[in-house]
N, C-alpha and C. Protein backbone atom coordinates (compact mmCIF):
# COMPACT_ATOMS: atom_id res chain seq x y z
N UNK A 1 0.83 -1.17 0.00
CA UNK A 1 0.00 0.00 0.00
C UNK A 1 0.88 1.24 0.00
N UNK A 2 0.43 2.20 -0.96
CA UNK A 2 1.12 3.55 -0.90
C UNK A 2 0.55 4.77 -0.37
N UNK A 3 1.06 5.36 0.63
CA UNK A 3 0.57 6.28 1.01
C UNK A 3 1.05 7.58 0.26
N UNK A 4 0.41 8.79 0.29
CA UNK A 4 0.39 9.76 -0.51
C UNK A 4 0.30 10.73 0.87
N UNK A 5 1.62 11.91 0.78
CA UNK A 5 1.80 12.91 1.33
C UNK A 5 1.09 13.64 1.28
N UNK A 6 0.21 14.14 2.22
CA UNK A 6 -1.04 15.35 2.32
C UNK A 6 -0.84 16.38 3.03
N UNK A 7 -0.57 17.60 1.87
CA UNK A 7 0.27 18.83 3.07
C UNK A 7 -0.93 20.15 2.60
N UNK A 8 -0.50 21.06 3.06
CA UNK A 8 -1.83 22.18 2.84
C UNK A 8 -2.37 22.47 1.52
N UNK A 9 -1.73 22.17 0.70
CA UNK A 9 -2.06 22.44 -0.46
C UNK A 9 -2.71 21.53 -1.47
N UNK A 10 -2.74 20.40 -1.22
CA UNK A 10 -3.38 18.67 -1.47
C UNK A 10 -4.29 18.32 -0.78
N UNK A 11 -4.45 18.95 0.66
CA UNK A 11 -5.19 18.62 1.38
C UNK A 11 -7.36 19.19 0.96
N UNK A 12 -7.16 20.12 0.67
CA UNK A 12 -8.76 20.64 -0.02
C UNK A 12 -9.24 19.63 -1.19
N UNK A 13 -8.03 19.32 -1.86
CA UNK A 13 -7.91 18.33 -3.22
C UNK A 13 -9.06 17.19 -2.60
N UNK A 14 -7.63 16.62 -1.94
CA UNK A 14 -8.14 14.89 -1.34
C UNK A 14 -9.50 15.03 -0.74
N UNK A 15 -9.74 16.60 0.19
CA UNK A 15 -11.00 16.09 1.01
C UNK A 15 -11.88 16.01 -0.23
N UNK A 16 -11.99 17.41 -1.01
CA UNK A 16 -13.18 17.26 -2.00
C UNK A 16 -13.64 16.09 -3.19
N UNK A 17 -12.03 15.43 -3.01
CA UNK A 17 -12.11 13.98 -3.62
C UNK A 17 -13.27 12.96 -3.11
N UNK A 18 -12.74 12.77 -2.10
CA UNK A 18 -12.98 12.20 -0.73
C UNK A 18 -15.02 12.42 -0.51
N UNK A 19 -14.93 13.86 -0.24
CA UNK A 19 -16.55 14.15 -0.56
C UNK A 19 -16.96 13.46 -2.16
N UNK A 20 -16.77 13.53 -3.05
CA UNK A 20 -17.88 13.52 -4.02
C UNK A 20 -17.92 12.05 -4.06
N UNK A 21 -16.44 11.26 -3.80
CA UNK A 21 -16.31 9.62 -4.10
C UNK A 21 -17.92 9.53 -2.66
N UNK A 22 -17.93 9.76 -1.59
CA UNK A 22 -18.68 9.69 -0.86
C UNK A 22 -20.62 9.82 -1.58
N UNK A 23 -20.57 10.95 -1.86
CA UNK A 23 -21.78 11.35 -2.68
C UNK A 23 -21.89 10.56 -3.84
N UNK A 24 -21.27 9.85 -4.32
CA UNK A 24 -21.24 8.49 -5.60
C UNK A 24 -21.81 7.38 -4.95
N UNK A 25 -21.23 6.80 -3.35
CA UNK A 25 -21.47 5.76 -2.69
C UNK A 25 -22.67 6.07 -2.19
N UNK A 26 -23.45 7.26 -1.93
CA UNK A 26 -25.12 7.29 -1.44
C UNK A 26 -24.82 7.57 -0.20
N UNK A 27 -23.35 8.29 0.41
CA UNK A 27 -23.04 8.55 1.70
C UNK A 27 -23.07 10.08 1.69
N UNK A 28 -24.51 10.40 1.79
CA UNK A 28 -24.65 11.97 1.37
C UNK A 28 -24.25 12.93 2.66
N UNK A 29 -24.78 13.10 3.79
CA UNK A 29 -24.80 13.29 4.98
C UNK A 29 -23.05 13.05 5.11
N UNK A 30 -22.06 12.41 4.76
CA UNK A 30 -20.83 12.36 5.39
C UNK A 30 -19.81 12.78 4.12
N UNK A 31 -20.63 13.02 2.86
CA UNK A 31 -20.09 13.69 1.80
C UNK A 31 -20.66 15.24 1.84
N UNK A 32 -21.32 15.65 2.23
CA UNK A 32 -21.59 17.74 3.08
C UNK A 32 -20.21 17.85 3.66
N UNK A 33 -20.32 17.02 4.47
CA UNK A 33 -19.12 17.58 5.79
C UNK A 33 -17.73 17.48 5.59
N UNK A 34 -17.68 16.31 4.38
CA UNK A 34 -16.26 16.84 3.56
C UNK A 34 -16.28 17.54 2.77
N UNK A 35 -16.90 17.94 2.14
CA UNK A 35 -17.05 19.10 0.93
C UNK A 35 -17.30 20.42 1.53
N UNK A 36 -17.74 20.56 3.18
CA UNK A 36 -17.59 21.39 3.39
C UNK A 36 -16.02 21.85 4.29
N UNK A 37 -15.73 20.83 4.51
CA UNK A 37 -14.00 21.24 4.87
C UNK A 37 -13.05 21.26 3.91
N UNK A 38 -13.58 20.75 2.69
CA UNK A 38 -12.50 21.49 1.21
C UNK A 38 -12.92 22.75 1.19
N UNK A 39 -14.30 23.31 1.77
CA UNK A 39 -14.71 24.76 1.11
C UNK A 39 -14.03 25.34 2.18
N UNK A 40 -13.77 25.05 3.19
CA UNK A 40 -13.18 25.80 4.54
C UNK A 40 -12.15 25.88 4.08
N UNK A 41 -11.08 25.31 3.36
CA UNK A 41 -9.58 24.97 3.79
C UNK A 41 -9.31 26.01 1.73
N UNK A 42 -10.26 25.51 1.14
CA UNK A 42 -10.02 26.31 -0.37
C UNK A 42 -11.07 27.44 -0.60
N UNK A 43 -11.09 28.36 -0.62
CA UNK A 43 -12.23 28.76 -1.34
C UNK A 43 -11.85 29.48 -2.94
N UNK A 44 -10.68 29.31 -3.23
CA UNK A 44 -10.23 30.00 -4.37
C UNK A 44 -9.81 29.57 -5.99
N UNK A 45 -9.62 28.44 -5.84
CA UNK A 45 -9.22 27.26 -6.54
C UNK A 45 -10.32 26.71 -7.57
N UNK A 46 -9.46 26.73 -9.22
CA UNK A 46 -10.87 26.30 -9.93
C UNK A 46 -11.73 25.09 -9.51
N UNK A 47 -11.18 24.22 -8.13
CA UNK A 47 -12.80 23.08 -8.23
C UNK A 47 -13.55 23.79 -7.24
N UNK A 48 -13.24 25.06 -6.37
CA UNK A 48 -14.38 25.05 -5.78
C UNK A 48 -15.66 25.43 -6.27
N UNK A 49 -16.48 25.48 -7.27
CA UNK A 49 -17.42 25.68 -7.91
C UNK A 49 -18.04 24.46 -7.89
N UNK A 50 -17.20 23.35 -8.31
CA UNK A 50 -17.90 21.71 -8.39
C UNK A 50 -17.85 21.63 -6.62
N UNK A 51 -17.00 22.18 -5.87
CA UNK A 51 -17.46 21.67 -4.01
C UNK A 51 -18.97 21.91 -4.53
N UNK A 52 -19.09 23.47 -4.71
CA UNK A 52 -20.36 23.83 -4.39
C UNK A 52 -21.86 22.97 -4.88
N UNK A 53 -21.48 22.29 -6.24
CA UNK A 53 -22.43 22.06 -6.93
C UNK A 53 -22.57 20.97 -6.12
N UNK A 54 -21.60 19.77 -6.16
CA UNK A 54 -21.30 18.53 -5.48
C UNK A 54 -22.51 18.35 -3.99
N UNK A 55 -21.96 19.52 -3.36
CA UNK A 55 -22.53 19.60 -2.03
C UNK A 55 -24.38 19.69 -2.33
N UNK A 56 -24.69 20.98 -3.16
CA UNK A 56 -26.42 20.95 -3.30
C UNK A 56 -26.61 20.08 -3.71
N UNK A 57 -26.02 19.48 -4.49
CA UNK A 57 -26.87 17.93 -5.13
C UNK A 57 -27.01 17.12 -3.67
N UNK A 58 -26.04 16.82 -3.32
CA UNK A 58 -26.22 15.83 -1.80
C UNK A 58 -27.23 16.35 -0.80
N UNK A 59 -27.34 17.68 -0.74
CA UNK A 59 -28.34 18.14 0.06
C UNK A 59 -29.80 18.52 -0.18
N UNK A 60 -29.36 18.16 -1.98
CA UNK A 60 -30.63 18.09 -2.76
C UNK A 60 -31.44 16.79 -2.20
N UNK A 61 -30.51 15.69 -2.26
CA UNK A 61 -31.08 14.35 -1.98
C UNK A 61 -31.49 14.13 -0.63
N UNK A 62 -30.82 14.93 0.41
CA UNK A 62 -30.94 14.60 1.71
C UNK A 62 -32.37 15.40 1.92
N UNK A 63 -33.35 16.15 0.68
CA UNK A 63 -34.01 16.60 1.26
C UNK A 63 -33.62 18.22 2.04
N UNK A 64 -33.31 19.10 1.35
CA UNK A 64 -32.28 20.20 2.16
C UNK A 64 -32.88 21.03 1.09
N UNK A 65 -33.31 21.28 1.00
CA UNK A 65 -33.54 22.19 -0.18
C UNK A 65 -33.13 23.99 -0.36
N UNK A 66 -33.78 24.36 0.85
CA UNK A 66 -33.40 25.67 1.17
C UNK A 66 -31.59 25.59 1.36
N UNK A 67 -30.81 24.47 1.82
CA UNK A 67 -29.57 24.82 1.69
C UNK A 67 -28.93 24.19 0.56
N UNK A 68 -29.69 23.76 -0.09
CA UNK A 68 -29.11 22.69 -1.58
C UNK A 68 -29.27 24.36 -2.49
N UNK A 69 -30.42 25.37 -2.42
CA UNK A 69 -30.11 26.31 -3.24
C UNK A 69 -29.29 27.19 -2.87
N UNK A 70 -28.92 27.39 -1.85
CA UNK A 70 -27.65 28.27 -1.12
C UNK A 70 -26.29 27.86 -1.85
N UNK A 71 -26.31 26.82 -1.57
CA UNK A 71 -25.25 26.10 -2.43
C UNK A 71 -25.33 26.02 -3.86
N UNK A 72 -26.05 25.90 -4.57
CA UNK A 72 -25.87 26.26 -6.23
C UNK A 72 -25.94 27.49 -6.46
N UNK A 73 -26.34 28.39 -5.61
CA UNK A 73 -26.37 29.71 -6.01
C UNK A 73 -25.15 30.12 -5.33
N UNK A 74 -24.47 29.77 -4.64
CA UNK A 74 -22.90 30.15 -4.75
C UNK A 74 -22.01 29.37 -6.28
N UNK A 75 -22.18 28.08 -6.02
CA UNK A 75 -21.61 27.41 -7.86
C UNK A 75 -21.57 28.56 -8.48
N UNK A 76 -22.90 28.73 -9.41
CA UNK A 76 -23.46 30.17 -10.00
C UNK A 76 -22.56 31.11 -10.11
N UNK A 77 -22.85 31.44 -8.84
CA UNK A 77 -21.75 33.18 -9.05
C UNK A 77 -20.54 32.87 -9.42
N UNK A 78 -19.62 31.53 -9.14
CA UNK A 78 -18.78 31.32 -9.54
C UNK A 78 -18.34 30.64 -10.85
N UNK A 79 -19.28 30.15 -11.44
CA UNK A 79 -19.57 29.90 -12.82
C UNK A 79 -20.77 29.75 -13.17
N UNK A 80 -21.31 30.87 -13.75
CA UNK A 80 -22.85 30.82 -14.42
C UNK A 80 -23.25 30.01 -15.64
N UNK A 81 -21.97 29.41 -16.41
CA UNK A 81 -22.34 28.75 -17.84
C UNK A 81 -22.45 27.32 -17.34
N UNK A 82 -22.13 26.85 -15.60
CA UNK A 82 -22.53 25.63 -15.57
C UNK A 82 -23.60 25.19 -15.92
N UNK A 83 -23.71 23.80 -17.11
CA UNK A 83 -25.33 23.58 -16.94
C UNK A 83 -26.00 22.27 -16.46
N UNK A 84 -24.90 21.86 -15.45
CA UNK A 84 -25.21 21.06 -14.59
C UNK A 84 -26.02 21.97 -13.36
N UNK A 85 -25.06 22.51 -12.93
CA UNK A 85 -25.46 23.59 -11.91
C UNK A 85 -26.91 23.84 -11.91
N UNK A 86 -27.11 24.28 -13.39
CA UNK A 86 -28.64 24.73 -13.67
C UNK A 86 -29.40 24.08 -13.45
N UNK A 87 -29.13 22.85 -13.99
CA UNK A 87 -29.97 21.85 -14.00
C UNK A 87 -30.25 21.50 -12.43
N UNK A 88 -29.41 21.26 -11.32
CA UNK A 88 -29.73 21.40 -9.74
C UNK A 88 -30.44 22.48 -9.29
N UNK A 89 -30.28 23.65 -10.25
CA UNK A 89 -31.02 24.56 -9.29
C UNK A 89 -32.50 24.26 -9.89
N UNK A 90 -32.77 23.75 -11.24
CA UNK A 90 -34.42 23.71 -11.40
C UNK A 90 -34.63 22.33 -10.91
N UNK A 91 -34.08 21.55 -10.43
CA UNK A 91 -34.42 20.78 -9.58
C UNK A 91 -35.10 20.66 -7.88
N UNK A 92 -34.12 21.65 -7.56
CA UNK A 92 -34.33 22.01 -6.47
C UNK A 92 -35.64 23.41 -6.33
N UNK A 93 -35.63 24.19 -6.91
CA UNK A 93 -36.31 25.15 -6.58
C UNK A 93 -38.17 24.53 -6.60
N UNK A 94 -38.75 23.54 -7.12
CA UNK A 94 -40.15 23.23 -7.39
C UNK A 94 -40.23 22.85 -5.87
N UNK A 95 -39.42 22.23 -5.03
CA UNK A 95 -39.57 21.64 -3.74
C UNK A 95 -39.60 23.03 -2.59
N UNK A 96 -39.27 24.37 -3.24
CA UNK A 96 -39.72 25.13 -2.58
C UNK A 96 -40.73 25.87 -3.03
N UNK A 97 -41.44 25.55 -3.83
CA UNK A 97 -42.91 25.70 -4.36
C UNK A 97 -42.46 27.00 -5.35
N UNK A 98 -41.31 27.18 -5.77
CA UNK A 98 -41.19 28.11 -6.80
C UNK A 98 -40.45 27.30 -8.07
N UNK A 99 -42.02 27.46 -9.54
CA UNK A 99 -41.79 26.46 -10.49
C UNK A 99 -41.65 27.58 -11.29
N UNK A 100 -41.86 29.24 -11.46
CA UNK A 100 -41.49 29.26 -12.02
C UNK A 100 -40.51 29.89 -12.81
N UNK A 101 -39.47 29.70 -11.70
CA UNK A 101 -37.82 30.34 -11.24
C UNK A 101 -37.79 29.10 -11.93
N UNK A 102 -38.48 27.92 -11.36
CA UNK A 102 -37.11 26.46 -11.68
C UNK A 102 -37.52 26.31 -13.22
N UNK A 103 -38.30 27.12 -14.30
CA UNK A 103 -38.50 26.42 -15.14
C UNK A 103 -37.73 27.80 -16.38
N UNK A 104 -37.78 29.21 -15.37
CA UNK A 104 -36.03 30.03 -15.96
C UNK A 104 -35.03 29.45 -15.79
N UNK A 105 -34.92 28.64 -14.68
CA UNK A 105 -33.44 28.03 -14.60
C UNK A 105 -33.48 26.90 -15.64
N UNK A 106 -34.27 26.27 -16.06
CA UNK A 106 -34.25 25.32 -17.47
C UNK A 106 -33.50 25.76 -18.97
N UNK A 107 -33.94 26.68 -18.84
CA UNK A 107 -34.08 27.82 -19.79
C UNK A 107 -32.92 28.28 -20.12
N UNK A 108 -32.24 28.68 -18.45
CA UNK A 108 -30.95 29.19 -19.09
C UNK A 108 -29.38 28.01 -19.25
């Protein structure tokens, strides 16, 4: 087995790794809390846009809605041509009884 040196600068990498491999396995609830300590430790770095998206989707699923759009609407500001992104936010927005934001967010 090889271990791999994790120093401050690898370290946001691996967690946000770490989170989404989590959010793949249906371990949503323990993939937030790493994706939110890549967003703690990076906030500057081109993946934090996918933390962000990564994270609303999981909190999309957990049922989170009001913080699943907090979270794509940060993605967003940080890249608006995502159209994954988009696609989470018109997902998410009908569960807060606004269809028809989520059906501009289709759109764009």
């Amino acid at each position: 087995m090889v271990l791999a040196r994790v120093d401050n600068a690898t370290l946001p990498i691996a967690l946000g790794n770490k989170g989404i491999s989590l959010l793949q396995s249906g371990r949503y609830e323990e993939a937030v809390k790493m994706l939110d300590q890549a967003l703690l430790l990076d906030r500057t770095s081109n993946a934090v846009h996918d933390r962000w998206r990564y994270k609303a989707l999981a909190l999309q699923i957990l049922g989170q809605p009001t913080e699943a759009l907090a979270s794509i609407d940060r993605a967003l500001e940080l890249d608006s041509n995502n159209a994954e992104a988009w696609l989470i936010k018109s997902e998410t927005l009908p569960a807060l009884g606004r269809l028809t934001e989520a059906l501009d967010a289709c759109a764009s």
